[in-house]
Protein backbone atom coordinates (compact mmCIF):
# COMPACT_ATOMS: atom_id res chain seq x y z
CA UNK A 1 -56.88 45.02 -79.88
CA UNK A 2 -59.34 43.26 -82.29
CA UNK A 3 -58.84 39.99 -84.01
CA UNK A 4 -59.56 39.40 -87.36
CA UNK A 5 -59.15 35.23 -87.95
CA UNK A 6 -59.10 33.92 -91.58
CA UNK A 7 -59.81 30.79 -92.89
CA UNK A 8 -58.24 29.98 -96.09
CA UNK A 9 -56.35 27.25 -97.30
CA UNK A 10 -54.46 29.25 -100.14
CA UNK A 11 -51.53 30.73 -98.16
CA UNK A 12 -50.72 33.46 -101.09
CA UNK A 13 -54.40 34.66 -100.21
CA UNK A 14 -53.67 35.14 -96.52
CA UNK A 15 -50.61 36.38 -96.47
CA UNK A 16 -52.21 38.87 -98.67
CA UNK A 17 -55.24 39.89 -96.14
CA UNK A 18 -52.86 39.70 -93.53
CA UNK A 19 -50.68 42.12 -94.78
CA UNK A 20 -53.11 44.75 -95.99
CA UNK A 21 -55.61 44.43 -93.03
CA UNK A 22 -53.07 44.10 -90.20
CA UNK A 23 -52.55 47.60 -88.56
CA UNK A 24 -51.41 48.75 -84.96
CA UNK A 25 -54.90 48.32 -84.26
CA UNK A 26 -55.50 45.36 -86.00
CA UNK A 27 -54.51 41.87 -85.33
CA UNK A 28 -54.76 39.01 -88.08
CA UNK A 29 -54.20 35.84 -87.70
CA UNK A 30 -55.02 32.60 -90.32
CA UNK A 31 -55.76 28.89 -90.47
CA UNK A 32 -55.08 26.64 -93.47
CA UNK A 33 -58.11 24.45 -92.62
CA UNK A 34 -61.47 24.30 -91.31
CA UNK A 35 -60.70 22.16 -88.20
CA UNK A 36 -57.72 24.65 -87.12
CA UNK A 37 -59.94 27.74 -87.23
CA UNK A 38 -62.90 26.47 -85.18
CA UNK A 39 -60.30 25.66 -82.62
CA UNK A 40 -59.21 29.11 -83.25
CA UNK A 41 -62.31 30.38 -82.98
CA UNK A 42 -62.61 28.96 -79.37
CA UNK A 43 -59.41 29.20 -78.22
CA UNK A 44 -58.67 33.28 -79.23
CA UNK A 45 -61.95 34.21 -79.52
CA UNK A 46 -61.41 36.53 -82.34
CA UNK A 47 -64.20 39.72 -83.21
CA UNK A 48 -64.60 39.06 -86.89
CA UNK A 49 -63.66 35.62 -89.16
CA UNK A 50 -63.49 35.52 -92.81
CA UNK A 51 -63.84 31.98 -93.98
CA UNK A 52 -63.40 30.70 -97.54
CA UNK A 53 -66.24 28.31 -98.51
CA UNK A 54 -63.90 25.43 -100.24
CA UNK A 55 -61.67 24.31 -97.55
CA UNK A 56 -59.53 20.71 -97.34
CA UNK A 57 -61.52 18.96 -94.71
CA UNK A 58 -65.19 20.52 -94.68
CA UNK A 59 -67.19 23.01 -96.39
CA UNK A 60 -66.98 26.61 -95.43
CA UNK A 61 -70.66 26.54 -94.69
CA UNK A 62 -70.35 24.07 -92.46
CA UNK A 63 -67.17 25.54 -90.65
CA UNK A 64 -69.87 28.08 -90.42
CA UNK A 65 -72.20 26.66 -88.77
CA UNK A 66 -69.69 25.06 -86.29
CA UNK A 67 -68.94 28.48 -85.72
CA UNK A 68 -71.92 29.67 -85.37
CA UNK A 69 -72.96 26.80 -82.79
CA UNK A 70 -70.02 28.11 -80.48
CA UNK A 71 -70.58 31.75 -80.60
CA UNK A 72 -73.47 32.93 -82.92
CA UNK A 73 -72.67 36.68 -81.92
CA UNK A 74 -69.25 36.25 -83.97
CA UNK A 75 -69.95 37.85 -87.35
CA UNK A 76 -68.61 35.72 -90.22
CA UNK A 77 -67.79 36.94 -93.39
CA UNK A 78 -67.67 34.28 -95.70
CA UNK A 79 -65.21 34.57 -99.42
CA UNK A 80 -65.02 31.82 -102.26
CA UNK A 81 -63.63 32.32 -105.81
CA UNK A 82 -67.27 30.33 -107.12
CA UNK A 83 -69.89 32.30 -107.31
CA UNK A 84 -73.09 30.49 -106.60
CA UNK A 85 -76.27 32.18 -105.77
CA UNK A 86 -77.55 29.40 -103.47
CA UNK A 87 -74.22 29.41 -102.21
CA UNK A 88 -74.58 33.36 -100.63
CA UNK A 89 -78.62 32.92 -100.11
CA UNK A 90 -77.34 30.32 -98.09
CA UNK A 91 -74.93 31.54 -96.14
CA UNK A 92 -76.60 35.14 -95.28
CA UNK A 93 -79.82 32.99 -94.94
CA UNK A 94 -78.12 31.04 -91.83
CA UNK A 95 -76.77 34.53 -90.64
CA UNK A 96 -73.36 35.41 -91.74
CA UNK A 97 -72.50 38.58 -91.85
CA UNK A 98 -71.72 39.31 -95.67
CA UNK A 99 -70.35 37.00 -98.73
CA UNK A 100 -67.94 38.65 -100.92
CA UNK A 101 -66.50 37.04 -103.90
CA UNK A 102 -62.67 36.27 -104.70
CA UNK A 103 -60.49 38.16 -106.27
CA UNK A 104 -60.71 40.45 -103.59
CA UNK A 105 -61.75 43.87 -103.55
CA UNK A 106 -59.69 45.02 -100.62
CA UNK A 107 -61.46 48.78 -100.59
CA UNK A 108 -64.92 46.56 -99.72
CA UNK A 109 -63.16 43.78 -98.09
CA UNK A 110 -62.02 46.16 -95.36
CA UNK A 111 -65.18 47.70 -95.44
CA UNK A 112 -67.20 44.66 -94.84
CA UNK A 113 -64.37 43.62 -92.22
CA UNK A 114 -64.59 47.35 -90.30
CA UNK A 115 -68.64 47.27 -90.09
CA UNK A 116 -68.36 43.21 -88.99
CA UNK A 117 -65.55 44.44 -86.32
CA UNK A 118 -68.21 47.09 -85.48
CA UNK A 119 -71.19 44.59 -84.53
CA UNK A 120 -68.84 42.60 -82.58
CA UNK A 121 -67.95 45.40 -80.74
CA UNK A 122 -71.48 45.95 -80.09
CA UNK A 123 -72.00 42.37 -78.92
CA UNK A 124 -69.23 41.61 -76.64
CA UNK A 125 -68.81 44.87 -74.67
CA UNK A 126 -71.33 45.39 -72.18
CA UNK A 127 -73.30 48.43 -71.73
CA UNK A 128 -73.70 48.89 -68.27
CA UNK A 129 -75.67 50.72 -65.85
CA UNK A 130 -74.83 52.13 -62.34
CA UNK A 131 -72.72 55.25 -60.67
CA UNK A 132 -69.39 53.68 -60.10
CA UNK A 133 -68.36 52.43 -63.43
CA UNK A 134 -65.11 50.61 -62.60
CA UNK A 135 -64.80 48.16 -65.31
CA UNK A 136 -63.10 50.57 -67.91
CA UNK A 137 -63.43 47.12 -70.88
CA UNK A 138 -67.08 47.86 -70.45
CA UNK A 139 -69.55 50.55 -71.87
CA UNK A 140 -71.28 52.67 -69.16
CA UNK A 141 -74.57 54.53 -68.80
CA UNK A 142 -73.77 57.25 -66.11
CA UNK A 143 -75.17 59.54 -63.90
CA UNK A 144 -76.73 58.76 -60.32
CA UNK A 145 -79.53 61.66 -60.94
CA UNK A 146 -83.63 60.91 -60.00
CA UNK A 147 -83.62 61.16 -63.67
CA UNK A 148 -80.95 58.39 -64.16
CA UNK A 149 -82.53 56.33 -61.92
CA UNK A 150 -85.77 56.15 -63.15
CA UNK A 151 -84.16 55.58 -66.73
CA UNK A 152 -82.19 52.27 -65.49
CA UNK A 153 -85.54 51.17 -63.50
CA UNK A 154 -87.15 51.47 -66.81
CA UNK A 155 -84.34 49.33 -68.25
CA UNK A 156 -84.85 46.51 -65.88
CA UNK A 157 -88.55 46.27 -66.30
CA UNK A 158 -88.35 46.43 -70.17
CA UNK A 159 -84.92 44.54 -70.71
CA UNK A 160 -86.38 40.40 -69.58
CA UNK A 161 -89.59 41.35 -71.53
CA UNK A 162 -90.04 40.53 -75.20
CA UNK A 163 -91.58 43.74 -76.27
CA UNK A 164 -90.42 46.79 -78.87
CA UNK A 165 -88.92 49.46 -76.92
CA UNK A 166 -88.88 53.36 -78.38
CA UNK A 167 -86.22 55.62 -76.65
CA UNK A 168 -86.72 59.08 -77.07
CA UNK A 169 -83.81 62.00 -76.78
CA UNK A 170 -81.60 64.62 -77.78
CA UNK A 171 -78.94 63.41 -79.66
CA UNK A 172 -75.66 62.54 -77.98
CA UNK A 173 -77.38 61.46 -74.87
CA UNK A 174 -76.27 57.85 -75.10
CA UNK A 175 -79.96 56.14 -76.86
CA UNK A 176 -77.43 53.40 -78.35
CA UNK A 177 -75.77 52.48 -74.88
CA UNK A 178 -79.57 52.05 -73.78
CA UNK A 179 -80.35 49.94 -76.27
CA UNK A 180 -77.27 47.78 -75.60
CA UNK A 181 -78.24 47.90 -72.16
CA UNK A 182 -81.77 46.07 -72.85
CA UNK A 183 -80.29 43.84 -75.26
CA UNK A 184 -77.09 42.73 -72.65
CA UNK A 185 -80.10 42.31 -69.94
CA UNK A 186 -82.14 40.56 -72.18
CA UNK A 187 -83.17 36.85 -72.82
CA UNK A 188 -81.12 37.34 -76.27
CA UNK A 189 -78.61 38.78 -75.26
CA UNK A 190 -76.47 35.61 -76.47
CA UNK A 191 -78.13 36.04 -79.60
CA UNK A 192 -76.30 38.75 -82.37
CA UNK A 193 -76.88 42.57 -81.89
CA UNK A 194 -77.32 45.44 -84.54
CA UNK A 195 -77.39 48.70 -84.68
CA UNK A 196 -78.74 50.50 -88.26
CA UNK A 197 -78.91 54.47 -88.44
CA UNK A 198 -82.26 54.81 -90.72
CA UNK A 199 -80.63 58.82 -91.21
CA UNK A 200 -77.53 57.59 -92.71
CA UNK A 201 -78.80 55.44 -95.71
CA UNK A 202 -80.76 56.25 -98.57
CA UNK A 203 -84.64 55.54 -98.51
CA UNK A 204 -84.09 52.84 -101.69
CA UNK A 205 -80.62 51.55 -99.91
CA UNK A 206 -82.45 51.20 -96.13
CA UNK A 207 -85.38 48.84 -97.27
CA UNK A 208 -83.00 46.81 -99.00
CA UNK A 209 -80.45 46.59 -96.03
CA UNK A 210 -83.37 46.14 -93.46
CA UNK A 211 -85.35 43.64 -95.60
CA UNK A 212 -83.48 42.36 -98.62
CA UNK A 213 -84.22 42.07 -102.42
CA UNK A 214 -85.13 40.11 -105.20
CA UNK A 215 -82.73 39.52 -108.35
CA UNK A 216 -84.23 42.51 -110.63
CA UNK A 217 -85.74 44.20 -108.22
CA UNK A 218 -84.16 47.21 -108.97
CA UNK A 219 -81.08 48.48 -111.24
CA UNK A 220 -77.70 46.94 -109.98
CA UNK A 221 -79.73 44.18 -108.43
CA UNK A 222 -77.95 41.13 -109.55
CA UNK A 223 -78.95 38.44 -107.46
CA UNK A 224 -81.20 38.34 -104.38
CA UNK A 225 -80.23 40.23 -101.03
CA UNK A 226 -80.93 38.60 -97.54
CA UNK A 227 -81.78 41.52 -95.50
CA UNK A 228 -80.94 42.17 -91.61
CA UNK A 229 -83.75 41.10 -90.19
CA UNK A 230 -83.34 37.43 -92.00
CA UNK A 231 -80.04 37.55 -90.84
CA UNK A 232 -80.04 38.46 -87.14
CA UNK A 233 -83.15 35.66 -86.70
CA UNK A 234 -83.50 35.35 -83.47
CA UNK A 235 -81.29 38.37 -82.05
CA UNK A 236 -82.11 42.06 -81.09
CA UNK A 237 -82.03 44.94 -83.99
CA UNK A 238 -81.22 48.64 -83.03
CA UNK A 239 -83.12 50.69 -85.43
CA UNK A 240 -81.61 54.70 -84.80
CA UNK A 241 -83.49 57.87 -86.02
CA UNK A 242 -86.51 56.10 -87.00
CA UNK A 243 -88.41 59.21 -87.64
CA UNK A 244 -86.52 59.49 -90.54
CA UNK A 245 -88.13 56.51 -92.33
CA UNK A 246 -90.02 56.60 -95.71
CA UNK A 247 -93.70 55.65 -95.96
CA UNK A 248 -93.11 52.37 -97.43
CA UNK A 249 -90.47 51.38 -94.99
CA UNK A 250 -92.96 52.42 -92.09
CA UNK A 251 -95.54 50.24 -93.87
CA UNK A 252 -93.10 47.00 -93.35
CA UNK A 253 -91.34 47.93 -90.39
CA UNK A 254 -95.25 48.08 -88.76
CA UNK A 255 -95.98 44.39 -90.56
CA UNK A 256 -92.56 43.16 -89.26
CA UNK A 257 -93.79 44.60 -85.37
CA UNK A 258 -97.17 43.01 -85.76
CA UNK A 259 -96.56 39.79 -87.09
CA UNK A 260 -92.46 39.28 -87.67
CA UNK A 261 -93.41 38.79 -91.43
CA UNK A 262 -92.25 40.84 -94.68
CA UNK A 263 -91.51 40.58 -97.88
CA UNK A 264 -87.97 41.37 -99.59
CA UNK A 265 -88.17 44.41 -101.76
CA UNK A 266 -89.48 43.11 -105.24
CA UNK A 267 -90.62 39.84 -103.49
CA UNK A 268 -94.25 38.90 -102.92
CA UNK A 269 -92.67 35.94 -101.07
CA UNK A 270 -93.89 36.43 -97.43
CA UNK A 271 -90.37 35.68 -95.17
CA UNK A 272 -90.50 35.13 -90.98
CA UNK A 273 -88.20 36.36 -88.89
CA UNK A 274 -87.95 36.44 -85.01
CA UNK A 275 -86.03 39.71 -83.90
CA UNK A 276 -86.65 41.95 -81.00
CA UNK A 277 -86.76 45.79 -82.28
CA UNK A 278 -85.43 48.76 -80.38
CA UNK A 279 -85.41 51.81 -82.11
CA UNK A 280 -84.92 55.44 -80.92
CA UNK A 281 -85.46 59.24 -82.26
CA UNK A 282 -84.72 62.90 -81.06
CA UNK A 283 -87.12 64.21 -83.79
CA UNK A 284 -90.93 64.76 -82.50
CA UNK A 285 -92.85 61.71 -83.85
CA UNK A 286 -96.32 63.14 -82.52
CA UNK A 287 -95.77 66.37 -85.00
CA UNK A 288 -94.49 64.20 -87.48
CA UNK A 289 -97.56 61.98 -87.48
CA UNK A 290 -100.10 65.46 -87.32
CA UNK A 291 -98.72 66.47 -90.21
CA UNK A 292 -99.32 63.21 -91.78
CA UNK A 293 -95.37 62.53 -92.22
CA UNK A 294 -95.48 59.36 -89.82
CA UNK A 295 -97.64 56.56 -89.57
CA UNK A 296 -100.27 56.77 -86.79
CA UNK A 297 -100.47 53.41 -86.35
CA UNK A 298 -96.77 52.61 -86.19
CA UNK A 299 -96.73 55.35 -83.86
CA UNK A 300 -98.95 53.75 -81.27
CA UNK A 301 -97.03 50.65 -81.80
CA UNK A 302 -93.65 52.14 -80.94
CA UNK A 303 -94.92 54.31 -78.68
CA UNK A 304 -96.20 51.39 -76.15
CA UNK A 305 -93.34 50.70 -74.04
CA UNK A 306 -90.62 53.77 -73.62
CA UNK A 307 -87.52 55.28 -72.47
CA UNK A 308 -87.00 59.15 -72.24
CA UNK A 309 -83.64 59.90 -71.95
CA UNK A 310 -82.90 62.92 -70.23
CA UNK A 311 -80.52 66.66 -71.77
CA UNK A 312 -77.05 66.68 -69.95
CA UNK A 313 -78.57 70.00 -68.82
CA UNK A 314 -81.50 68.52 -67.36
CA UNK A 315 -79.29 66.42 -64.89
CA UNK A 316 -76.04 68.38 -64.42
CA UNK A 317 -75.73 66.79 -60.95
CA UNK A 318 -74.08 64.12 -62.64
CA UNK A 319 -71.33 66.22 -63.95
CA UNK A 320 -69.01 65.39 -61.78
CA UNK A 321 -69.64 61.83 -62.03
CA UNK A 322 -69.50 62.16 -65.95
CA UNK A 323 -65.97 64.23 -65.86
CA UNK A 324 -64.46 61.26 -63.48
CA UNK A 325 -65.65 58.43 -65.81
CA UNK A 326 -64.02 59.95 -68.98
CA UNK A 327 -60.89 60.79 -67.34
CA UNK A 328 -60.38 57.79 -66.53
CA UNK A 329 -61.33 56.24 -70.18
CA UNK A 330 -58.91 58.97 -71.53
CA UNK A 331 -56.02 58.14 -69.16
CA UNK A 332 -56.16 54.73 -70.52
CA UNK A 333 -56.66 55.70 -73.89
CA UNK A 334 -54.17 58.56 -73.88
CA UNK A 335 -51.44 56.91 -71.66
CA UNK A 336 -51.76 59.86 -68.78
CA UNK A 337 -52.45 60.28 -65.50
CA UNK A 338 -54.95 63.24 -65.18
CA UNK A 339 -56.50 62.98 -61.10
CA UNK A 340 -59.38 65.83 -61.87
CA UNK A 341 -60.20 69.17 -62.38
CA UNK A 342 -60.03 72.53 -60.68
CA UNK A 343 -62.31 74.23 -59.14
CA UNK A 344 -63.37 77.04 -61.95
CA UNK A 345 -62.88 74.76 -64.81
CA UNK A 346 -65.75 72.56 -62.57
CA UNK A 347 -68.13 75.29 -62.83
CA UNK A 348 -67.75 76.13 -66.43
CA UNK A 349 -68.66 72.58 -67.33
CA UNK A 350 -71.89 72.85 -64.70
CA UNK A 351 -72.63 76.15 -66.30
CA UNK A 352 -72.54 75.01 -69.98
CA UNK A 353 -75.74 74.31 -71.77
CA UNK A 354 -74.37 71.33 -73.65
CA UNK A 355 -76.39 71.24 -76.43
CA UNK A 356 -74.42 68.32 -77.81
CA UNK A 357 -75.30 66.44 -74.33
CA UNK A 358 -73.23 63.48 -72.69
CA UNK A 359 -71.39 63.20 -76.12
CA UNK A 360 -70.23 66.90 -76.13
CA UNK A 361 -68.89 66.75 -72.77
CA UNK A 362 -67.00 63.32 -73.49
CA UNK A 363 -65.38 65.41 -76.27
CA UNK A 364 -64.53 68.71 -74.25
CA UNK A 365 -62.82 66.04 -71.58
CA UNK A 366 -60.66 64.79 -74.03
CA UNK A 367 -59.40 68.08 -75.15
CA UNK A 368 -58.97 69.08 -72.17
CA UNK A 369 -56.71 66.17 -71.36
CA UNK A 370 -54.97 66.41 -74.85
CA UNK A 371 -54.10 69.79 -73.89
CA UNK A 372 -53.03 69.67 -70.34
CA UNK A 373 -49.46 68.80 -69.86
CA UNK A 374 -50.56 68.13 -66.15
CA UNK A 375 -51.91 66.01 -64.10
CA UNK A 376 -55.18 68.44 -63.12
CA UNK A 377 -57.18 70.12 -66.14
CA UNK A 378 -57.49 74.14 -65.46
CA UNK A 379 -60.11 76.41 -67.06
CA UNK A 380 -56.99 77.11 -70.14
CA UNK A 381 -57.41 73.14 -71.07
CA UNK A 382 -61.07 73.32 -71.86
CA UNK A 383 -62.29 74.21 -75.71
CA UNK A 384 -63.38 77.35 -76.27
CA UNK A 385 -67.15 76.37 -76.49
CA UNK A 386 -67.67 75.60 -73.11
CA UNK A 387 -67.29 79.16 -72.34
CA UNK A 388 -69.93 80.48 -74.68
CA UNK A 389 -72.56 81.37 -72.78
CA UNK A 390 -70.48 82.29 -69.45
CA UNK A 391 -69.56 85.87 -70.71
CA UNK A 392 -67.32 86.17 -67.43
CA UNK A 393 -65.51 83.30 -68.85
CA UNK A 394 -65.35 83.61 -72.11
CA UNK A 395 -62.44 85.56 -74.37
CA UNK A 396 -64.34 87.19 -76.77
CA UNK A 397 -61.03 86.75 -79.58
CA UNK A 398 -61.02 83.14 -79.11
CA UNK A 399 -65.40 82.44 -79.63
CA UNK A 400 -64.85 85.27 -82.56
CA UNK A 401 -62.19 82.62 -83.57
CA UNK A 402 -64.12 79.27 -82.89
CA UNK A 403 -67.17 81.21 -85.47
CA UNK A 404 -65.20 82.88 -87.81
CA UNK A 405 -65.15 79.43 -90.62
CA UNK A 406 -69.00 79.41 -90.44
CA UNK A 407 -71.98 81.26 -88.59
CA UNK A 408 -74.64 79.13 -88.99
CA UNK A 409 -76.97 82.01 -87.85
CA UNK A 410 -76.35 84.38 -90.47
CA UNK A 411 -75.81 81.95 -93.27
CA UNK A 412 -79.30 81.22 -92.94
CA UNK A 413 -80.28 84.62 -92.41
CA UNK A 414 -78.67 85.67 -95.80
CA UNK A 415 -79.80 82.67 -97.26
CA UNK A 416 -83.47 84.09 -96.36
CA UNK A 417 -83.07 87.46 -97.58
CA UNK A 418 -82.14 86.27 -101.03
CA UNK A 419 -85.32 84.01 -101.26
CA UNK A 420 -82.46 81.00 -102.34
CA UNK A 421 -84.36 77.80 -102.25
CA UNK A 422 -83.13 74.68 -100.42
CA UNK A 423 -82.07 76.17 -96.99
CA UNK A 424 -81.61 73.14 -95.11
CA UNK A 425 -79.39 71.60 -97.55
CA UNK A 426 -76.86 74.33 -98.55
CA UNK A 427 -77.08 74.79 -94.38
CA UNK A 428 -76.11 71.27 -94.26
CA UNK A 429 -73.67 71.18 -97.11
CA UNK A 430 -71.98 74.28 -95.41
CA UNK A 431 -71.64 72.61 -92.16
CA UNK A 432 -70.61 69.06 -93.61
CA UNK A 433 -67.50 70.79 -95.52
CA UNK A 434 -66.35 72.78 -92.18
CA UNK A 435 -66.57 69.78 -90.14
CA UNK A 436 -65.16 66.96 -92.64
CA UNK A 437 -62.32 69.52 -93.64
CA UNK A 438 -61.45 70.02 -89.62
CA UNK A 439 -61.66 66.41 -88.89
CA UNK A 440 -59.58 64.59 -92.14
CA UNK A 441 -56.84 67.32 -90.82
CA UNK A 442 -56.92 66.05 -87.42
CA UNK A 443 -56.23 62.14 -88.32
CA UNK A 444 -53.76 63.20 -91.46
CA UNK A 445 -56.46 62.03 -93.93
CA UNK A 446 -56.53 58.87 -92.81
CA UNK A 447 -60.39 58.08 -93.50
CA UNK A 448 -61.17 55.11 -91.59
CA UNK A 449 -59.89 57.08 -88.33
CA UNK A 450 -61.96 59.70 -89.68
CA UNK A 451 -65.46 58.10 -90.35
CA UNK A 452 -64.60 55.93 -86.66
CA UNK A 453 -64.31 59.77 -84.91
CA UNK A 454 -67.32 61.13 -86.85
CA UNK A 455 -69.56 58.10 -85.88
CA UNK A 456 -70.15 56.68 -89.58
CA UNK A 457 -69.07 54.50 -92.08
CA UNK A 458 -66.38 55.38 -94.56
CA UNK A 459 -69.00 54.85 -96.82
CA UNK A 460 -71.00 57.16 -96.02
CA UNK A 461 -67.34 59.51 -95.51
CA UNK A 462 -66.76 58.66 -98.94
CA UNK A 463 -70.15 59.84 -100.29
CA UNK A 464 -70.06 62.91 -98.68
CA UNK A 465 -66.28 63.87 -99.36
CA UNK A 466 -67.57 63.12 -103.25
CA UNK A 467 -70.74 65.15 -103.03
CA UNK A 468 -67.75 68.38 -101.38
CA UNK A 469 -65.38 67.60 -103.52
CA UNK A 470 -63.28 66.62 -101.14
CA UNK A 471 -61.98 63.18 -102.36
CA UNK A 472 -58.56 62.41 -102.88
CA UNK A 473 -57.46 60.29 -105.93
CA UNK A 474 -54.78 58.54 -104.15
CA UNK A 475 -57.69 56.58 -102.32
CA UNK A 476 -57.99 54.59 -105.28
CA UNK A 477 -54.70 53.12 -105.12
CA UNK A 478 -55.92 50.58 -102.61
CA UNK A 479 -58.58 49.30 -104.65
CA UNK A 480 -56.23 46.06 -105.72
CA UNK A 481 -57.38 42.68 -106.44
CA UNK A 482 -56.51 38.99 -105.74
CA UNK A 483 -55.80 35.87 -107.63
CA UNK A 484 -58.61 33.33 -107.55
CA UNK A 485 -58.46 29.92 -106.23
């Protein structure tokens, strides 16, 4: 279980976090003063610590930096009730993870809290490589396939060397474990680690997370932003779906690969940074740059040193490998004691196309084992979609069934034959409702479990249960505040 530690000499304020962050999966724990929670700090170890900056014996800026000295891969969120502007500039200058401002907004206090809890995550927990994954605390790239093997070769030539990496796949075939991989095996790998999905933030809101902003620089732009490369100075930045960048992010990101320099957006001060890039894309960045939709010249630069990562179908020999490894994940997780699968159930999975790749199959394991009320999953425990495409297999009621709330196929087609403009996005819109809708009612509404199964931030949930429709009043209930110091 994580461990949130705060740092806070007001005990009405602690008491208060404590009460409305701690959860079953949640611990929260406090110190009354700045000497207590750098002991703390080394003595639990916690995943996330949100420090106050006034504190009885030192500054929180300098508990900080104590911190820091320790374990600089802790993220630290730091709170005060005095709102300077050096103050934050500061503080996210040095590398903490946010600064939020008291009284506390505890709808963005446990957002901050869940993506800081998310880094850490990203940080401590390995992301290893091999065939026999038997450390279940630990992240693992599997399969034991020539295609496998020539990925983790490529990971242990790349990993010691201070280069940009570009991994290339399908999505769900684990580019984010490889990138953890090089980072764990790297020369910074005590340094922080970050992962940013360029798909999942607006073009205006990415520059301005990757690179920061000047007071004014836009509207809503209040005081000046330290961006994540100034933060993670000196550590490793995971930079997903890059081939969904705008030109003038491209421009910078190529500056920043060049010659680690950039300018905040609205800036024309020039601002160095030392961070190692990985990034990764399953979109086709040689069309993109023919049709003039992707720098060239970034292109070339990315393109220097990479990792293709293989389809599931492309290696199902590791099937079996895979199926083992996330039964035993889900037997911890789950609290069973599942020893394998039958024979026929075996072959559907090796006969699958798995178009959703390694993260598909993790998915269709879990099901299965969700379902089963033994201890060996049968061809009745797998989800229906695994059998599309085996016709001997498949019960043509229950794929009727599985389609039935949307087909994709002849949405579009009717979308065509009534010349309606914006395909993609009512497509998309479509989808986003069907899937949001199916997964809210799986976790009871409870968002946070909800954006954590779907892979994004509740912000982004939020945002797209707004732009549906979809979101509750009640939510704002939470939104309560805190008495300043």
């Amino acid at each position: 279980m994580p461990t949130l530690l705060v740092i806070d000499d007001e005990p009405n304020i602690a008491y208060s976090i404590e009460t409305c962050l701690a959860t079953d999966t949640l611990k929260v724990v406090s110190a009354a003063t700045a000497k207590k929670g750098i002991q703390m700090v080394r003595d639990l170890k916690p995943d996330a610590v949100l420090c106050d900056v006034r504190l009885p014996d030192m500054s929180g800026l300098e508990a900080y930096q104590e911190i820091k000295r320790f374990d600089p891969r802790v993220p630290v969120i730091i709170i005060t009730a005095y709102a300077r502007t050096e103050t934050a500039i500061e503080a996210m200058r040095t590398g903490a993870f946010e600064y939020l401002l008291k009284p506390v907004d505890f709808a963005r206090l446990e957002e901050v809290i869940g993506k800081a809890l998310e880094m850490s995550r990203l940080n401590r927990i390995p992301a290893l490589m091999g065939s026999e994954p038997a450390d279940l605390s630990a992240d693992h790239i599997v399969g034991n396939s020539q295609a496998m093997q020539d990925v983790y070769k490529t990971i242990g030539r790349l990993a010691p060397q201070n280069v940009p990496v570009l991994i290339l796949g399908e999505s769900g075939t684990g580019k984010e474990l490889v990138a953890r991989a090089i980072y764990h095996y790297s020369q910074r790998g005590t340094k922080p680690f970050l992962a940013i999905n360029c798909a999942a933030l607006p073009e205006t809101l990415l520059e301005s997370e990757l690179f920061g902003h000047e007071r004014g620089a836009f509207t809503g732009a209040d005081t000046r932003r330290i961006g994540k490369f100034e933060q993670v100075n000196g550590g490793t930045i995971f930079l997903d779906e890059i081939g969904d960048m705008s030109p003038a992010t491209q421009a910078k990101a190529l500056r920043l690969l060049q010659q680690q320099q950039f300018e905040r957006v609205g800036g024309n001060q020039t601002v160095e940074t030392d961070v190692r890039i990985i990034t990764a894309t399953n979109r086709d960045l040689t069309g993109l740059v023919e049709a003039g939709r992707y720098r060239r010249d970034l292109f070339y630069r990315l393109n220097g040193f990479t990792i293709h990562l293989p389809p599931l179908r492309e290696r199902l020999e590791d099937i079996p490998l895979l199926a083992e490894h996330f039964i035993q994940l889900n037997n911890r997780d789950l609290k069973k004691n599942v020893r394998g699968l039958t024979a026929d159930a075996m072959e559907i999975l090796r006969r699958h196309n798995w178009p959703g790749n390694v993260r598909e199959f993790q998915s269709a394991i879990k099901f299965a084992m969700v379902k089963t009320a033994g201890e060996i999953l049968t061809l009745d425990c797998l989800p229906d979609s695994c059998r599309v495409g085996n016709p001997a297999e498949a019960r043509p009621e229950a794929i009727a069934t599985s389609v039935a709330r949307l087909d994709v196929q002849a949405l579009t087609q009717q979308l065509l034959a009534t010349d309606e403009p914006d395909v993609y996005d009512k497509i998309c819109h479509a989808v986003d409702r069907v899937v949001l809708e199916e997964v809210l009612k799986f976790v009871h509404h409870n968002q946070q479990k909800a954006a954590e199964r779907l892979g994004i931030s509740r912000m982004t949930l939020r945002s797209k249960l707004r732009g549906l429709g979809l979101l509750l009043d009640k939510n704002a209930s939470s939104e309560t505040t805190e008495p300043t110091k």
